[in-house]
C-alpha atoms as a PDB file:
ATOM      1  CA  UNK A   1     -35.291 -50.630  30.434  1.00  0.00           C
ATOM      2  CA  UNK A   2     -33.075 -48.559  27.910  1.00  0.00           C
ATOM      3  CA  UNK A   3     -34.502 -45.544  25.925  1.00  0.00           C
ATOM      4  CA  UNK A   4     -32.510 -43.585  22.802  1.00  0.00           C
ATOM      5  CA  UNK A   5     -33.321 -39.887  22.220  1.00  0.00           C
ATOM      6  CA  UNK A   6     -34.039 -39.808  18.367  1.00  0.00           C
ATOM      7  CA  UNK A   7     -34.105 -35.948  17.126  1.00  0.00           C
ATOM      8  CA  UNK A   8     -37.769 -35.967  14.936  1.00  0.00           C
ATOM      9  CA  UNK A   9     -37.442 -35.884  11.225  1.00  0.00           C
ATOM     10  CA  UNK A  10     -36.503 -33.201   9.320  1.00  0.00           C
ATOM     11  CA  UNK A  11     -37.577 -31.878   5.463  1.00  0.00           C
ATOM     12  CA  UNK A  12     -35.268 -29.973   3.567  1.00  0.00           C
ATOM     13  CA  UNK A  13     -37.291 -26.933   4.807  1.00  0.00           C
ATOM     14  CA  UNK A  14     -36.836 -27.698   8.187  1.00  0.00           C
ATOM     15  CA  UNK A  15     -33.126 -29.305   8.274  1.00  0.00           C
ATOM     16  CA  UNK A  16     -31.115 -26.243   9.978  1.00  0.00           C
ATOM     17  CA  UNK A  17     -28.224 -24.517   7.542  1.00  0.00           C
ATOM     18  CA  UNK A  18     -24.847 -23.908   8.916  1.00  0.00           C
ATOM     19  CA  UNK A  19     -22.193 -21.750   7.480  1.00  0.00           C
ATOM     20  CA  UNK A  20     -18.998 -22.645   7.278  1.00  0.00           C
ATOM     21  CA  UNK A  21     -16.289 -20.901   9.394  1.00  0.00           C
ATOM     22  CA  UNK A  22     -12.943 -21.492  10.319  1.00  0.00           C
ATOM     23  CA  UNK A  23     -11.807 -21.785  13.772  1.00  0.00           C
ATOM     24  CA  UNK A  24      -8.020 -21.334  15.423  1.00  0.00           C
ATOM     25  CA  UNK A  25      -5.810 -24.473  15.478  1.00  0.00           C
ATOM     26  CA  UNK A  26      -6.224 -25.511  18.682  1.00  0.00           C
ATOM     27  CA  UNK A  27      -2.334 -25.664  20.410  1.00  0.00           C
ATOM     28  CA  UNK A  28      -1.915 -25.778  23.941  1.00  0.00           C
ATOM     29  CA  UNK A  29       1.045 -27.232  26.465  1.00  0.00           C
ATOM     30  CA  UNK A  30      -0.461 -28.115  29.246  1.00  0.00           C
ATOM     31  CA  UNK A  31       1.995 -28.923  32.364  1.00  0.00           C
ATOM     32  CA  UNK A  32       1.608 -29.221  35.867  1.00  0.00           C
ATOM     33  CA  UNK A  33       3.030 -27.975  39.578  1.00  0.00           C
ATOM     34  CA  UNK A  34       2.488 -28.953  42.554  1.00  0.00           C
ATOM     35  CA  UNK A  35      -1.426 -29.965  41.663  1.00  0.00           C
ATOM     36  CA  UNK A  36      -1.713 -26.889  39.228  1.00  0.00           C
ATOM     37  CA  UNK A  37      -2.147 -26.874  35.832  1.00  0.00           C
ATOM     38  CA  UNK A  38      -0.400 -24.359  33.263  1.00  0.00           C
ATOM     39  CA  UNK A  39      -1.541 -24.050  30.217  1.00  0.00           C
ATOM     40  CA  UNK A  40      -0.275 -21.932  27.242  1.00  0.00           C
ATOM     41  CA  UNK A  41      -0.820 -21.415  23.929  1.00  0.00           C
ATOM     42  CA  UNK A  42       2.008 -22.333  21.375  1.00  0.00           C
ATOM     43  CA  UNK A  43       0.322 -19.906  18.691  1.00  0.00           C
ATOM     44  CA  UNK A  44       2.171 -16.911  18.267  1.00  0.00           C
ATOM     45  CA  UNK A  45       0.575 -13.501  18.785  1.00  0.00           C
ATOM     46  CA  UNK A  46       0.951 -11.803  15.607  1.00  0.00           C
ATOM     47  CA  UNK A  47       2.053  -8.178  14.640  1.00  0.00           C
ATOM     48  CA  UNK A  48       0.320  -5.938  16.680  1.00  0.00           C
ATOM     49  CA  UNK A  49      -0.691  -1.993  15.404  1.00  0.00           C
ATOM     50  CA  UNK A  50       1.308   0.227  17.503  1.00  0.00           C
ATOM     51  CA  UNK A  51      -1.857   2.079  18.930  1.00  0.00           C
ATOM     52  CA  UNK A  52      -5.755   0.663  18.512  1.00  0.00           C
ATOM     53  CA  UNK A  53      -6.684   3.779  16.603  1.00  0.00           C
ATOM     54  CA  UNK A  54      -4.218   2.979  13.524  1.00  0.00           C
ATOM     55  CA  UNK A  55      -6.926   0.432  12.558  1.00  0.00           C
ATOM     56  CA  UNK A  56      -9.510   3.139  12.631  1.00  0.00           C
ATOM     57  CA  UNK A  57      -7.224   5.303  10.123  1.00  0.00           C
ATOM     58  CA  UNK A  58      -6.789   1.737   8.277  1.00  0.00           C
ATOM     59  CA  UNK A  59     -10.585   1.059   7.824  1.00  0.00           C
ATOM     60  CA  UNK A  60     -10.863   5.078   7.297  1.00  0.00           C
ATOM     61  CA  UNK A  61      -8.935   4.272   3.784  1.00  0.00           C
ATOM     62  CA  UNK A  62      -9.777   0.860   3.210  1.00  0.00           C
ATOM     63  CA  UNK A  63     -13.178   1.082   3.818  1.00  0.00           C
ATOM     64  CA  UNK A  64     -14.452   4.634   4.435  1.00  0.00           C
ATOM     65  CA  UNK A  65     -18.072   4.545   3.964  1.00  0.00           C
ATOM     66  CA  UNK A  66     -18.637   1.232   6.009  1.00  0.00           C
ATOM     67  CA  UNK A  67     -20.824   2.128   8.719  1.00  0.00           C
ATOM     68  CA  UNK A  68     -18.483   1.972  12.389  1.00  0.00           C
ATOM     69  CA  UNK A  69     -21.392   2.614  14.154  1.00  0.00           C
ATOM     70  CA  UNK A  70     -25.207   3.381  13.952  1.00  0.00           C
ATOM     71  CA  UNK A  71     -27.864   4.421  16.830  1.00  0.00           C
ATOM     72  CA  UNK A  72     -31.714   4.808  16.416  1.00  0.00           C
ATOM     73  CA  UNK A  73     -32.899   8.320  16.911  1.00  0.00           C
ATOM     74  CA  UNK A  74     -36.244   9.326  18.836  1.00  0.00           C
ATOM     75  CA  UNK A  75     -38.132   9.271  15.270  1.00  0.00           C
ATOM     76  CA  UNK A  76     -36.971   5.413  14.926  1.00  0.00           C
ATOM     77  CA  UNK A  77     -34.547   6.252  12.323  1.00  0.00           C
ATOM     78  CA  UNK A  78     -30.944   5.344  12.044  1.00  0.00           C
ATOM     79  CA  UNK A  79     -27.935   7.395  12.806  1.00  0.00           C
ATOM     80  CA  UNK A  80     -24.921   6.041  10.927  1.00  0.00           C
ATOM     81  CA  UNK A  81     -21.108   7.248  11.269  1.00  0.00           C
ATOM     82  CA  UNK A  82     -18.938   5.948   8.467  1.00  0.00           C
ATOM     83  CA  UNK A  83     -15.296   5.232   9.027  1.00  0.00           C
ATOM     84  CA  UNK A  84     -14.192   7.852   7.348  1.00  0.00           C
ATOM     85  CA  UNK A  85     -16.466  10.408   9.295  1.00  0.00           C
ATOM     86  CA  UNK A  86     -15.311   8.759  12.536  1.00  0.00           C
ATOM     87  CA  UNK A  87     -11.987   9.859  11.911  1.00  0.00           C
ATOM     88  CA  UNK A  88     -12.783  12.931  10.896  1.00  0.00           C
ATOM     89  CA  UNK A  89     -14.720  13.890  14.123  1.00  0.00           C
ATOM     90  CA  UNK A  90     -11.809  12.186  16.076  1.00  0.00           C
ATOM     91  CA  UNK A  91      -9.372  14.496  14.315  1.00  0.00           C
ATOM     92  CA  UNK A  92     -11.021  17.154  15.370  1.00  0.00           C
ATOM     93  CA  UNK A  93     -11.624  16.283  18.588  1.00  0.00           C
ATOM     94  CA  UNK A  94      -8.783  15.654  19.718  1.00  0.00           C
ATOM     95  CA  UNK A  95      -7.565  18.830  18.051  1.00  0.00           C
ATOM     96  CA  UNK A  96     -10.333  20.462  20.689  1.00  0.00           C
ATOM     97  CA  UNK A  97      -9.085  18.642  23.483  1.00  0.00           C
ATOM     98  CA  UNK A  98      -4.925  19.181  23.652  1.00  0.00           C
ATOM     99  CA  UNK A  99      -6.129  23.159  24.511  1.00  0.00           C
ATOM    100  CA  UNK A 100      -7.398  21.874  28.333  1.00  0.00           C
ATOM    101  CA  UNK A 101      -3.368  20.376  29.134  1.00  0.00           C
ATOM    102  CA  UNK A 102      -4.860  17.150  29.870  1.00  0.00           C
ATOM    103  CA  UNK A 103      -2.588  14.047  31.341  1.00  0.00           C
ATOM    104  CA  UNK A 104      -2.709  10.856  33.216  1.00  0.00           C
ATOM    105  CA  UNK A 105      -2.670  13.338  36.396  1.00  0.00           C
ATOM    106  CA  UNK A 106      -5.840  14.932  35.190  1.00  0.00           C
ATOM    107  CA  UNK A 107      -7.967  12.942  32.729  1.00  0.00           C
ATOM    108  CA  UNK A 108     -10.927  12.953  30.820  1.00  0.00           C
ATOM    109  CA  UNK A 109     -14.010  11.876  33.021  1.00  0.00           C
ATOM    110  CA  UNK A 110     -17.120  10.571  30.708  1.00  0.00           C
ATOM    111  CA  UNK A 111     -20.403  10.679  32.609  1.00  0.00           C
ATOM    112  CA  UNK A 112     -22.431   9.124  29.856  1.00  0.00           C
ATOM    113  CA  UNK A 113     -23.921   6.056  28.583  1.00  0.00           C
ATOM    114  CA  UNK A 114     -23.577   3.996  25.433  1.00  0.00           C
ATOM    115  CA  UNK A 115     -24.124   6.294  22.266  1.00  0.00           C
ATOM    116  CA  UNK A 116     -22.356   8.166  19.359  1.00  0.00           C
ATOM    117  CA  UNK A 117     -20.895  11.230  21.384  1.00  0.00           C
ATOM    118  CA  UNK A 118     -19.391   9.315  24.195  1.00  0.00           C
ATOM    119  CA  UNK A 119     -17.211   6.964  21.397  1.00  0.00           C
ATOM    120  CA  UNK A 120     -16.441  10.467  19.443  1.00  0.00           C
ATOM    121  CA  UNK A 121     -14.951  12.017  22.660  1.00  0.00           C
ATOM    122  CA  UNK A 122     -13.148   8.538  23.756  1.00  0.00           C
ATOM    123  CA  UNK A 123     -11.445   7.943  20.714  1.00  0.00           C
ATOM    124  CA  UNK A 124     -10.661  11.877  20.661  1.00  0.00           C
ATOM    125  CA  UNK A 125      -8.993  11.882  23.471  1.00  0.00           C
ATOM    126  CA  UNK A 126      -6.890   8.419  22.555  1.00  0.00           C
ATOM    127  CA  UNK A 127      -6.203  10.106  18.674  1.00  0.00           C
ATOM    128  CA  UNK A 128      -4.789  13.266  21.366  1.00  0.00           C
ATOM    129  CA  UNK A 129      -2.824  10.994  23.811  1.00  0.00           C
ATOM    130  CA  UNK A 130      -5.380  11.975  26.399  1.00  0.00           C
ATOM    131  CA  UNK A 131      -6.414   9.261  29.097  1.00  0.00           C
ATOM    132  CA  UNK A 132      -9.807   9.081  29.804  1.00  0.00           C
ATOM    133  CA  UNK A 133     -12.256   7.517  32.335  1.00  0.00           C
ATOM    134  CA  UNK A 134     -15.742   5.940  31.410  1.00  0.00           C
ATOM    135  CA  UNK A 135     -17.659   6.450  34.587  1.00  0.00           C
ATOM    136  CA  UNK A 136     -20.686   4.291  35.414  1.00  0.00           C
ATOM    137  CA  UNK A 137     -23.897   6.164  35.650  1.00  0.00           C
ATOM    138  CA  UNK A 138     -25.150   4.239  38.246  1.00  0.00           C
ATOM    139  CA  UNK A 139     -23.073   6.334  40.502  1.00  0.00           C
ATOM    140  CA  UNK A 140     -24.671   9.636  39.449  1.00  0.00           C
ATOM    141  CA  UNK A 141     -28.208   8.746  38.152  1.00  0.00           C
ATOM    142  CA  UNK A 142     -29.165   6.291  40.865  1.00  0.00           C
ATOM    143  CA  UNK A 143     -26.659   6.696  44.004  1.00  0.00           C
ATOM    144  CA  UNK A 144     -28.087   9.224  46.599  1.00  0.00           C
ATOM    145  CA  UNK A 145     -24.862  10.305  48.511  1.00  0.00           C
ATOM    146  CA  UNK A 146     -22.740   9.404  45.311  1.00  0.00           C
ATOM    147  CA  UNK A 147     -19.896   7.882  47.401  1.00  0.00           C
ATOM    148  CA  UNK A 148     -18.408   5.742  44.493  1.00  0.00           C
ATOM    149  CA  UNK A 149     -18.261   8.962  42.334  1.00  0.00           C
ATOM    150  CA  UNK A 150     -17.288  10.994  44.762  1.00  0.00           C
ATOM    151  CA  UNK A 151     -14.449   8.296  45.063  1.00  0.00           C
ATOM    152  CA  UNK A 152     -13.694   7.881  41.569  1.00  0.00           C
ATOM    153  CA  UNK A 153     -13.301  11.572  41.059  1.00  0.00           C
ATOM    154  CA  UNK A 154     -10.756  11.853  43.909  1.00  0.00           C
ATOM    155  CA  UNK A 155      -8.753   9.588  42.384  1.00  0.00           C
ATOM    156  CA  UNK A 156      -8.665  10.428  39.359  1.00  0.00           C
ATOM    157  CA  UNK A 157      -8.400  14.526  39.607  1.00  0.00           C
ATOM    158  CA  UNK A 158     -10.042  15.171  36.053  1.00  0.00           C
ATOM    159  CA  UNK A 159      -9.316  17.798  34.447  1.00  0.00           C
ATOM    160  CA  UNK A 160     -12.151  17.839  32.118  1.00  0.00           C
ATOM    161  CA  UNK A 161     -15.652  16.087  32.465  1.00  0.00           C
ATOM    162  CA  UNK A 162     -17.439  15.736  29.560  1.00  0.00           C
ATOM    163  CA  UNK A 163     -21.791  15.255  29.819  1.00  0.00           C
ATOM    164  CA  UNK A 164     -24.348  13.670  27.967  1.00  0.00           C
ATOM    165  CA  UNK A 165     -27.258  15.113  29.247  1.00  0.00           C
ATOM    166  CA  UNK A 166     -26.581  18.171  31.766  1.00  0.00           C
ATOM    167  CA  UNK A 167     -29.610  17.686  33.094  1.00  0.00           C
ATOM    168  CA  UNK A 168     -29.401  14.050  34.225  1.00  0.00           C
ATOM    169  CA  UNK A 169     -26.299  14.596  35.792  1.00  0.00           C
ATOM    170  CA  UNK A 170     -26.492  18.303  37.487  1.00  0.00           C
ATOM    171  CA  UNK A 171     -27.009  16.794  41.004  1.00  0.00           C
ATOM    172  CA  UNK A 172     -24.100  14.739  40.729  1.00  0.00           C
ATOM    173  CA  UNK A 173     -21.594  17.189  39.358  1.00  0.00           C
ATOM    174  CA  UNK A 174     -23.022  19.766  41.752  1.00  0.00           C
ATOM    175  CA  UNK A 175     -22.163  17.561  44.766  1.00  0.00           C
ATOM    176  CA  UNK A 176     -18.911  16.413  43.890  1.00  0.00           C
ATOM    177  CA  UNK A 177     -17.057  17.981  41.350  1.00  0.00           C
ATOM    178  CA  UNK A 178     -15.302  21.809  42.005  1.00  0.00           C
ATOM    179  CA  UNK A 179     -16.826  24.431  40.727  1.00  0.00           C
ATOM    180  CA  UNK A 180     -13.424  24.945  38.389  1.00  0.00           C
ATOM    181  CA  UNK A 181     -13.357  21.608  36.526  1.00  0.00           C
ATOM    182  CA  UNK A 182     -14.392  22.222  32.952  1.00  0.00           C
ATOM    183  CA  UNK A 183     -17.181  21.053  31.289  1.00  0.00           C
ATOM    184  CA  UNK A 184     -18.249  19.464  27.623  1.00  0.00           C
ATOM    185  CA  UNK A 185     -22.202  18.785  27.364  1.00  0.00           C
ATOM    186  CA  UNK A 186     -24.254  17.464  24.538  1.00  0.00           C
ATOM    187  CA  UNK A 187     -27.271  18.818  25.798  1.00  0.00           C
ATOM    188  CA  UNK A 188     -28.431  21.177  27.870  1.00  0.00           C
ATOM    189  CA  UNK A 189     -25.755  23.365  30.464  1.00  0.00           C
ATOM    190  CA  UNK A 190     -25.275  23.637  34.074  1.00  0.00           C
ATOM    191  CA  UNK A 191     -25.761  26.929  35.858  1.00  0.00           C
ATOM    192  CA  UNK A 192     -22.385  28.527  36.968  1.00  0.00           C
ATOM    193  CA  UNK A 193     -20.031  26.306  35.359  1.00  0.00           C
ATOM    194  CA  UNK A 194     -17.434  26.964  32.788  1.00  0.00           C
ATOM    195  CA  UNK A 195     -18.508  24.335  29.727  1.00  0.00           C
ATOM    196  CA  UNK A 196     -18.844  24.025  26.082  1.00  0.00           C
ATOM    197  CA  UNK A 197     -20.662  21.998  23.397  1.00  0.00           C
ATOM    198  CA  UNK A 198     -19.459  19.380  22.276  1.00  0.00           C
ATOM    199  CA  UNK A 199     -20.764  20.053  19.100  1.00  0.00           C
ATOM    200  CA  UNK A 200     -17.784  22.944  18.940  1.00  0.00           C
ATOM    201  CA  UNK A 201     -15.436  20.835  19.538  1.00  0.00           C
ATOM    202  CA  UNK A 202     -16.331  19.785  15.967  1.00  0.00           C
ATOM    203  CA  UNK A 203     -16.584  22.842  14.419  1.00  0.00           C
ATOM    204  CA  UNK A 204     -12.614  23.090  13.498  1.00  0.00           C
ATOM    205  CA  UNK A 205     -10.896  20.372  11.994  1.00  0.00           C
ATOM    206  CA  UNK A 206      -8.314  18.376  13.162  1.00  0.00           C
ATOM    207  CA  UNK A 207      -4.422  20.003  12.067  1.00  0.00           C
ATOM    208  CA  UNK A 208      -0.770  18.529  12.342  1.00  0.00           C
ATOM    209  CA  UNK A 209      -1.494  19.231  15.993  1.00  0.00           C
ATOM    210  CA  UNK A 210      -3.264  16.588  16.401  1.00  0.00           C
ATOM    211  CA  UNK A 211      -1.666  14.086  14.282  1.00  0.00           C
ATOM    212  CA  UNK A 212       1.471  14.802  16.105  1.00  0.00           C
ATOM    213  CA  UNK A 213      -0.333  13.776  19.348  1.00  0.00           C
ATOM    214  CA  UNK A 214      -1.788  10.987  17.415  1.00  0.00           C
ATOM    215  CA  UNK A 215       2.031   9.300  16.569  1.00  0.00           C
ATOM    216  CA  UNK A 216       3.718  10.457  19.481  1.00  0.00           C
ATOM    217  CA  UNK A 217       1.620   7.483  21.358  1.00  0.00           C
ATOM    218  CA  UNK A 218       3.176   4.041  21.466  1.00  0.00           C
ATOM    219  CA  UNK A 219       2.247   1.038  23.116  1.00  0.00           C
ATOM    220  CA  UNK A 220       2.600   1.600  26.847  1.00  0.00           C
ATOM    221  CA  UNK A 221       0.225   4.943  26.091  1.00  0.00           C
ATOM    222  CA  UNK A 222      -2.086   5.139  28.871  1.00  0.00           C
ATOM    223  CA  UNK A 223      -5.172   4.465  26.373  1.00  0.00           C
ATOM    224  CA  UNK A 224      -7.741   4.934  29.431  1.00  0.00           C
ATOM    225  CA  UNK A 225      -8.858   4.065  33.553  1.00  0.00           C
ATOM    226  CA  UNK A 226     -11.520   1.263  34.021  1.00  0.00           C
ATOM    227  CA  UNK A 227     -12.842   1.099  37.204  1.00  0.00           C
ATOM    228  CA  UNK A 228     -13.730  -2.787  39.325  1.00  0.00           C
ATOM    229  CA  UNK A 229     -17.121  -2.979  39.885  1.00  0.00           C
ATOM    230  CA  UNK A 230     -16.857  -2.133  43.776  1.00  0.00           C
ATOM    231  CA  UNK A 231     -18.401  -5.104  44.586  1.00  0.00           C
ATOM    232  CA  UNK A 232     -15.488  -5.949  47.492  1.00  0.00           C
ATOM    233  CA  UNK A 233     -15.180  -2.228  49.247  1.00  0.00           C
ATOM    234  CA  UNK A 234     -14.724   0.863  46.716  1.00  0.00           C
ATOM    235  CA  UNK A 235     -13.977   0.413  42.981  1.00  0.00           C
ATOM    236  CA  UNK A 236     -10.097   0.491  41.694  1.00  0.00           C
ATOM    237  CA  UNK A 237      -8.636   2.484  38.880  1.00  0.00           C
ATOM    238  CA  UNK A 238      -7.159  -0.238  36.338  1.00  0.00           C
ATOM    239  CA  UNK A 239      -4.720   1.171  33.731  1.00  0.00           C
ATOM    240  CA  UNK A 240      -5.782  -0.131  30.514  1.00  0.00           C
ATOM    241  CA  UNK A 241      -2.334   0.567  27.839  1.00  0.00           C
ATOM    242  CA  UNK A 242      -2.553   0.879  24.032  1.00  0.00           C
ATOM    243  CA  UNK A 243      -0.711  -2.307  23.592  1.00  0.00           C
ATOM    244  CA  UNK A 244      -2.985  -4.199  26.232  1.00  0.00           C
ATOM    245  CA  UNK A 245      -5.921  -3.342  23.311  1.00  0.00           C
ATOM    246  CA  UNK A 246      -4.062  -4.230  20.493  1.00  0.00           C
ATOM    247  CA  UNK A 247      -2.844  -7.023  21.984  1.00  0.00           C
ATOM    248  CA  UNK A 248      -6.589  -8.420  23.142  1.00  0.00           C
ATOM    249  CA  UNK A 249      -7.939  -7.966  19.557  1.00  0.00           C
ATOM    250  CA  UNK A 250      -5.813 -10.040  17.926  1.00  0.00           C
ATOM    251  CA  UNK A 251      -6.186 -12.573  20.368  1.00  0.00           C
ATOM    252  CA  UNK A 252      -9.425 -12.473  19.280  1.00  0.00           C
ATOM    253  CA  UNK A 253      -8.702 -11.970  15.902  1.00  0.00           C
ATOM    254  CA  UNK A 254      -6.642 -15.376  15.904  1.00  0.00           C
ATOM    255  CA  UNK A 255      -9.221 -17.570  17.728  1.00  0.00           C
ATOM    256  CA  UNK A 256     -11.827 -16.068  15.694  1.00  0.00           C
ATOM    257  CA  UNK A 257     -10.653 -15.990  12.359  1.00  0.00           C
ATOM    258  CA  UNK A 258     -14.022 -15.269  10.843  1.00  0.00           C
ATOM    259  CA  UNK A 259     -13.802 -11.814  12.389  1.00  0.00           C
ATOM    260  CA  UNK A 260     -11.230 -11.501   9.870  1.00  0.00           C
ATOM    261  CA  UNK A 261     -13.621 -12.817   7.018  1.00  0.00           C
ATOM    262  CA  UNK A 262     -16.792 -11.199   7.643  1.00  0.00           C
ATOM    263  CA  UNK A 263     -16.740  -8.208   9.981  1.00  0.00           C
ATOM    264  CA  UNK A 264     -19.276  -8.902  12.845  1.00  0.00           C
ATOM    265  CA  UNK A 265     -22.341  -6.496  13.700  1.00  0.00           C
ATOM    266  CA  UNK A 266     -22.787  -6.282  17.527  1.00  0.00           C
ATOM    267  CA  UNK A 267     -25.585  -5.007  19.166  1.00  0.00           C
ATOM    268  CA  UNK A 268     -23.802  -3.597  22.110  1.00  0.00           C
ATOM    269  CA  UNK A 269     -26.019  -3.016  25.335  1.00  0.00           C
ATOM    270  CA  UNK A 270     -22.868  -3.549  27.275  1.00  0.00           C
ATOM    271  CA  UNK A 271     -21.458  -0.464  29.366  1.00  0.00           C
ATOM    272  CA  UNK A 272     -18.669   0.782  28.049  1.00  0.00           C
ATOM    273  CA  UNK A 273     -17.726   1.570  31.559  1.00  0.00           C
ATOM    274  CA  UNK A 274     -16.402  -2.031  31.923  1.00  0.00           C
ATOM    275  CA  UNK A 275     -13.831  -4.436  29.958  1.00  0.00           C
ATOM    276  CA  UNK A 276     -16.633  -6.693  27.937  1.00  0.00           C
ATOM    277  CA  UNK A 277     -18.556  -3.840  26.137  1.00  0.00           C
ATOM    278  CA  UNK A 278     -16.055  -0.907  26.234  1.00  0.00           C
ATOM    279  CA  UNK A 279     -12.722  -2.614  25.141  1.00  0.00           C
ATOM    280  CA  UNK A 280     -13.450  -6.164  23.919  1.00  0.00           C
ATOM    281  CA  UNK A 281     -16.732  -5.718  21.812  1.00  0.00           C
ATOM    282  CA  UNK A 282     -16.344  -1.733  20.928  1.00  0.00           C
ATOM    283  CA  UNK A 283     -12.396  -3.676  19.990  1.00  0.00           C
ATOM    284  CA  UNK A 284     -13.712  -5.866  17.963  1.00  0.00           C
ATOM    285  CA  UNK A 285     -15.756  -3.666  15.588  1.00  0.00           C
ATOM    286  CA  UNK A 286     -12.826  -1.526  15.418  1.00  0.00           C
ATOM    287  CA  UNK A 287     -10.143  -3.423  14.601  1.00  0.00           C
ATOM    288  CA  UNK A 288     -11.736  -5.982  12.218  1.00  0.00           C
ATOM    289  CA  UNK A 289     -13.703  -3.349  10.159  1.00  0.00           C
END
């Protein structure tokens, strides 16, 4: 006995519409060693921006009242940061941020989740040169003896920690961090600790200072630290480089062309504490507009 699927009739209403996009040629050698098998792709990476944040000051002129990003306040409305006022903030920012004498040897730790202040301050400090460190809130809003912060912090050394809510994270910063290591809090402030708003840090705008930070990065820039997961013993510090951005983007870009075509809207629930939400999708709004 044989049966055939047949998919049920459909009206015009009903027939499902497709739009057309283009995909990337496919091109790949394959070869094999020893039971293994290589493959690479014969497309050519193209031209890559020297640092991920020239697209930002691309899009800033190209496009400057294109929203980069948007959050819903608490009254359900929409919070919407142009291009243009990206840059702006990030100018300033990082203009804020070259006074703490910030390095790879002490970075900027971001205990924070997903939302408008936490990609102000990271692109900041990449528009300064700075190298910064998203830090998973699990390990200060739900750890009890916060090992893996307590970890994370040691190896890193920060030299400035900046907080979404002071409140949240008080218990954690209390435990582990010293009492000397700066502070920069959205809301609310933590008894006995030197810290500022990070609404100052926008009060000045960004000067030649800061654009001479800006292009005195290149590719092997130390853009920022991403931490494993810590699933096999404690987490490790990856160094993630400008051109290791750039580099992933138009990857992307070039087996994706439609990025190119139509810019892509992502709703991004991802932490931006690991690769897929923090580089790649955060990436891909950024570099394709």
């Amino acid at each position: 006995m044989s049966s055939e699927f047949r998919s049920p009739p459909q009206t015009e209403a009903s027939a499902p519409r497709y739009r057309q996009v283009s995909i990337g040629h496919p091109a790949v050698e394959v070869s094999e060693e020893q039971g293994i098998l290589h493959m690479r792709s014969l497309e050519p990476l193209a031209k890559l921006p020297v640092r991920l944040l020239d697209r930002l000051v691309h899009w800033a002129h190209v496009r400057p009242q294109q929203t980069f990003i948007a959050a819903r306040q608490n009254g359900g409305d929409w919070r919407r940061v142009s291009y243009a006022e990206m840059l702006t903030s990030v100018r300033a920012i990082a203009q804020g941020l070259l006074s703490y004498g910030l390095s790879a040897e002490r970075p900027l730790a971001i205990l924070s989740g997903n939302d408008i202040e936490h990609l102000q301050i990271a692109l900041g400090a990449m528009y300064a040169g700075i190298p910064y460190c998203p830090v998973s809130p699990a390990y200060s809003l739900l750890s009890q003896d916060f090992a893996k912060l307590r970890h994370v912090c040691n190896l890193l050394q920060p030299g400035l920690v900046f907080v979404s809510d002071a409140a949240a994270y008080q218990r954690a910063i209390d435990a582990v961090l010293p009492a000397e290591t700066p502070l920069i809090t959205v809301r609310g402030q933590i008894p006995g600790r030197h810290q500022v708003s990070f609404a100052s840090l926008l009060e000045q705008p960004g000067s030649a200072e800061a654009d001479c930070a800006f292009t005195a990065t290149g590719p092997d820039s130390i853009a920022k630290f991403l931490f494993t997961s810590g699933s096999t013993k404690l987490p490790k510090a990856v160094i993630t480089t400008q051109r290791m951005l750039c580099a992933n983007q138009q990857m992307l870009l070039q087996t994706f062309p439609v990025f190119g075509e139509e810019p892509p809207v992502l709703v991004d629930w991802l932490p931006w504490n690991h690769t897929f939400g923090g580089s790649h999708n955060v990436g891909i709004v950024l570099y394709n507009g």
